[in-house]
C-alpha atoms as a PDB file:
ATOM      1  CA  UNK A   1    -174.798 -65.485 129.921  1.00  0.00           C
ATOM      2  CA  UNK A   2    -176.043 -67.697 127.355  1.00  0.00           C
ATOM      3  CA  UNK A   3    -177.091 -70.544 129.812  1.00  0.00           C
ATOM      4  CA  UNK A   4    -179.346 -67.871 132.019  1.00  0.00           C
ATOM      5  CA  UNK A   5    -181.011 -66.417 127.900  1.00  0.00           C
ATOM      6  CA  UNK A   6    -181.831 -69.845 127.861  1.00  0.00           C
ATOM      7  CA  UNK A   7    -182.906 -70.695 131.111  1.00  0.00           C
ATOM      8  CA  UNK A   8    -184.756 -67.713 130.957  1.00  0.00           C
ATOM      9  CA  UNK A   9    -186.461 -68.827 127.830  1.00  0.00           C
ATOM     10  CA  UNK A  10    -187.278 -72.076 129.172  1.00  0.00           C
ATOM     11  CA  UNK A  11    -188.880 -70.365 132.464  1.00  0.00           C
ATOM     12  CA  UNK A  12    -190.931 -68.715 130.204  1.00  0.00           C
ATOM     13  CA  UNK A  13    -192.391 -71.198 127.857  1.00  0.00           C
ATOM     14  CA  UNK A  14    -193.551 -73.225 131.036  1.00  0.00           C
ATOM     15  CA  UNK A  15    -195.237 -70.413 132.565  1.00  0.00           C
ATOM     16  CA  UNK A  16    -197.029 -69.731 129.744  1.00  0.00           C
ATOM     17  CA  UNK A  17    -198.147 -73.167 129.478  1.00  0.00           C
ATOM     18  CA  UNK A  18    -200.132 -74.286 125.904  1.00  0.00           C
ATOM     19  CA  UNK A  19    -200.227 -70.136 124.762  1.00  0.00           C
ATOM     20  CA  UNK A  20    -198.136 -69.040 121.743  1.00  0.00           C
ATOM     21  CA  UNK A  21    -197.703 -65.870 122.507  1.00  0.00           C
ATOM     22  CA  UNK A  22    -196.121 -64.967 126.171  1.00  0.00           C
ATOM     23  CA  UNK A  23    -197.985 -61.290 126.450  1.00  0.00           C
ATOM     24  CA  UNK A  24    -201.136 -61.030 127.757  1.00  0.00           C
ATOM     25  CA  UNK A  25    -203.828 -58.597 126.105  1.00  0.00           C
ATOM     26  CA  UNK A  26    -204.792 -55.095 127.015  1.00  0.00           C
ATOM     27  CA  UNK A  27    -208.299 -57.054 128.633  1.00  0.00           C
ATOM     28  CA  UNK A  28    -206.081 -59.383 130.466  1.00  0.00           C
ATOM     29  CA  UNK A  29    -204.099 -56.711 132.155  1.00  0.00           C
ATOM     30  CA  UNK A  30    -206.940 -54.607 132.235  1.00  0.00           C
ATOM     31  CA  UNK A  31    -208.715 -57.551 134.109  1.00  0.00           C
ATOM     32  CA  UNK A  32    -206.295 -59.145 136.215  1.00  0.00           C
ATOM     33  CA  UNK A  33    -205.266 -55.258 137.831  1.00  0.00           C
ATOM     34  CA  UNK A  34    -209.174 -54.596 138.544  1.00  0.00           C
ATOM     35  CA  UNK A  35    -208.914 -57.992 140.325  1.00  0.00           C
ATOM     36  CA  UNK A  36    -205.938 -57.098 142.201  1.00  0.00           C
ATOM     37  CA  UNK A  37    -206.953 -53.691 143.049  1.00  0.00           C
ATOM     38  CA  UNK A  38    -210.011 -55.118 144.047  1.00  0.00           C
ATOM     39  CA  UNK A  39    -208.590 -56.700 147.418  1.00  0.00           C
ATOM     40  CA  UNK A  40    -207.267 -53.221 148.358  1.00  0.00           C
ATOM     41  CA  UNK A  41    -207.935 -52.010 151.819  1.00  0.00           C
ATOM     42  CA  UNK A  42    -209.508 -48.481 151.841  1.00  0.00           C
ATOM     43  CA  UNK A  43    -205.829 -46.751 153.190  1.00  0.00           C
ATOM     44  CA  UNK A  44    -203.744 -48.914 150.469  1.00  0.00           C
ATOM     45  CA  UNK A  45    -205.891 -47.152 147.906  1.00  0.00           C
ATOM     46  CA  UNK A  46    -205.242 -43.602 149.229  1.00  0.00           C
ATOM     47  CA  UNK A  47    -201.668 -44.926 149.414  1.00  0.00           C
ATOM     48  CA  UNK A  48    -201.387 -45.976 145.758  1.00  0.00           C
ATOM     49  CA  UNK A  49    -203.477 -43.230 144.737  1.00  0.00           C
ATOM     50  CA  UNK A  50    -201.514 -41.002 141.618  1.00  0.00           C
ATOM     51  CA  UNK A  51    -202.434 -37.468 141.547  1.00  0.00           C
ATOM     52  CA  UNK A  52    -203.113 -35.665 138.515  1.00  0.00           C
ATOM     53  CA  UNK A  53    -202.148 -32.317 140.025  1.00  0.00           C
ATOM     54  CA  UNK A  54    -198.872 -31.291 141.081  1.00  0.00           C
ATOM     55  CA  UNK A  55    -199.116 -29.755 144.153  1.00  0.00           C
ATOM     56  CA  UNK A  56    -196.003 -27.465 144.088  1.00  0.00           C
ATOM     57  CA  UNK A  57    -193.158 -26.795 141.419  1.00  0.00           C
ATOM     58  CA  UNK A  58    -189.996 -24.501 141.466  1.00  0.00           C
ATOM     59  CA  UNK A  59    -190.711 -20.671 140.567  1.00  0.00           C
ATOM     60  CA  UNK A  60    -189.868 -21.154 136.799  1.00  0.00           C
ATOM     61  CA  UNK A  61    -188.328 -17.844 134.807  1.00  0.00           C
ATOM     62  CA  UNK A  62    -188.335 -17.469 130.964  1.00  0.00           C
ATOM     63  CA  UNK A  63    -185.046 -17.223 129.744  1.00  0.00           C
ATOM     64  CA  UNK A  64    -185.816 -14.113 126.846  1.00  0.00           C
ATOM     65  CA  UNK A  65    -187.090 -12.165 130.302  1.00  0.00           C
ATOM     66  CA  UNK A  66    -183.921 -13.110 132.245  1.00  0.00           C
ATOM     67  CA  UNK A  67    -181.900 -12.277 129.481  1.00  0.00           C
ATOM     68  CA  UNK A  68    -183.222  -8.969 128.871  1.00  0.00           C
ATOM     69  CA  UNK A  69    -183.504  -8.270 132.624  1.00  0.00           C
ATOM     70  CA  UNK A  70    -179.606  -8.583 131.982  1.00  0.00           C
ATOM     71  CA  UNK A  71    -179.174  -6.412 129.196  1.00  0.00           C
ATOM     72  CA  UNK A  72    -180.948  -3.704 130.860  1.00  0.00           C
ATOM     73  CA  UNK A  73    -178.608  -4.504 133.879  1.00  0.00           C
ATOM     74  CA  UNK A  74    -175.709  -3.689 132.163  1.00  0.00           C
ATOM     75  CA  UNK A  75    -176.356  -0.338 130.532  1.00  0.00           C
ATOM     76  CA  UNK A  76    -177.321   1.091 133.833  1.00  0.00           C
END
């Protein structure tokens, strides 16, 4: 396990080449997704698109109505 840590550490000082820190910054990412999403065909991008909406859920019940739906069960 130790031997792969350091492997691993070794794999990623050379990909990083002369940078001291590993990460890239918020622009970076920011820039190199733009670039990638640039090359998108128009039906990959309706593929990958995220919705903001959900479109359906489960009927949801509050439990204080269930519970007194219950109660009211019970004395009858």
């Amino acid at each position: 396990m130790v031997q792969a840590l350091v492997k691993h550490s070794e794999h990623s000082q050379s990909m990083r080449g002369s940078r001291e820190c590993g990460d890239p910054s918020h622009e970076e990412i920011r820039i190199r997704a733009a670039a990638i999403r640039s090359q998108w065909s128009a039906s990959q991008r309706r593929r990958r698109r995220v919705s903001a909406e959900v479109e359906w859920l489960p009927p949801q019940i509050h439990l204080n109505d269930w519970m007194a739906s219950i109660a009211s069960e019970e004395l009858v």
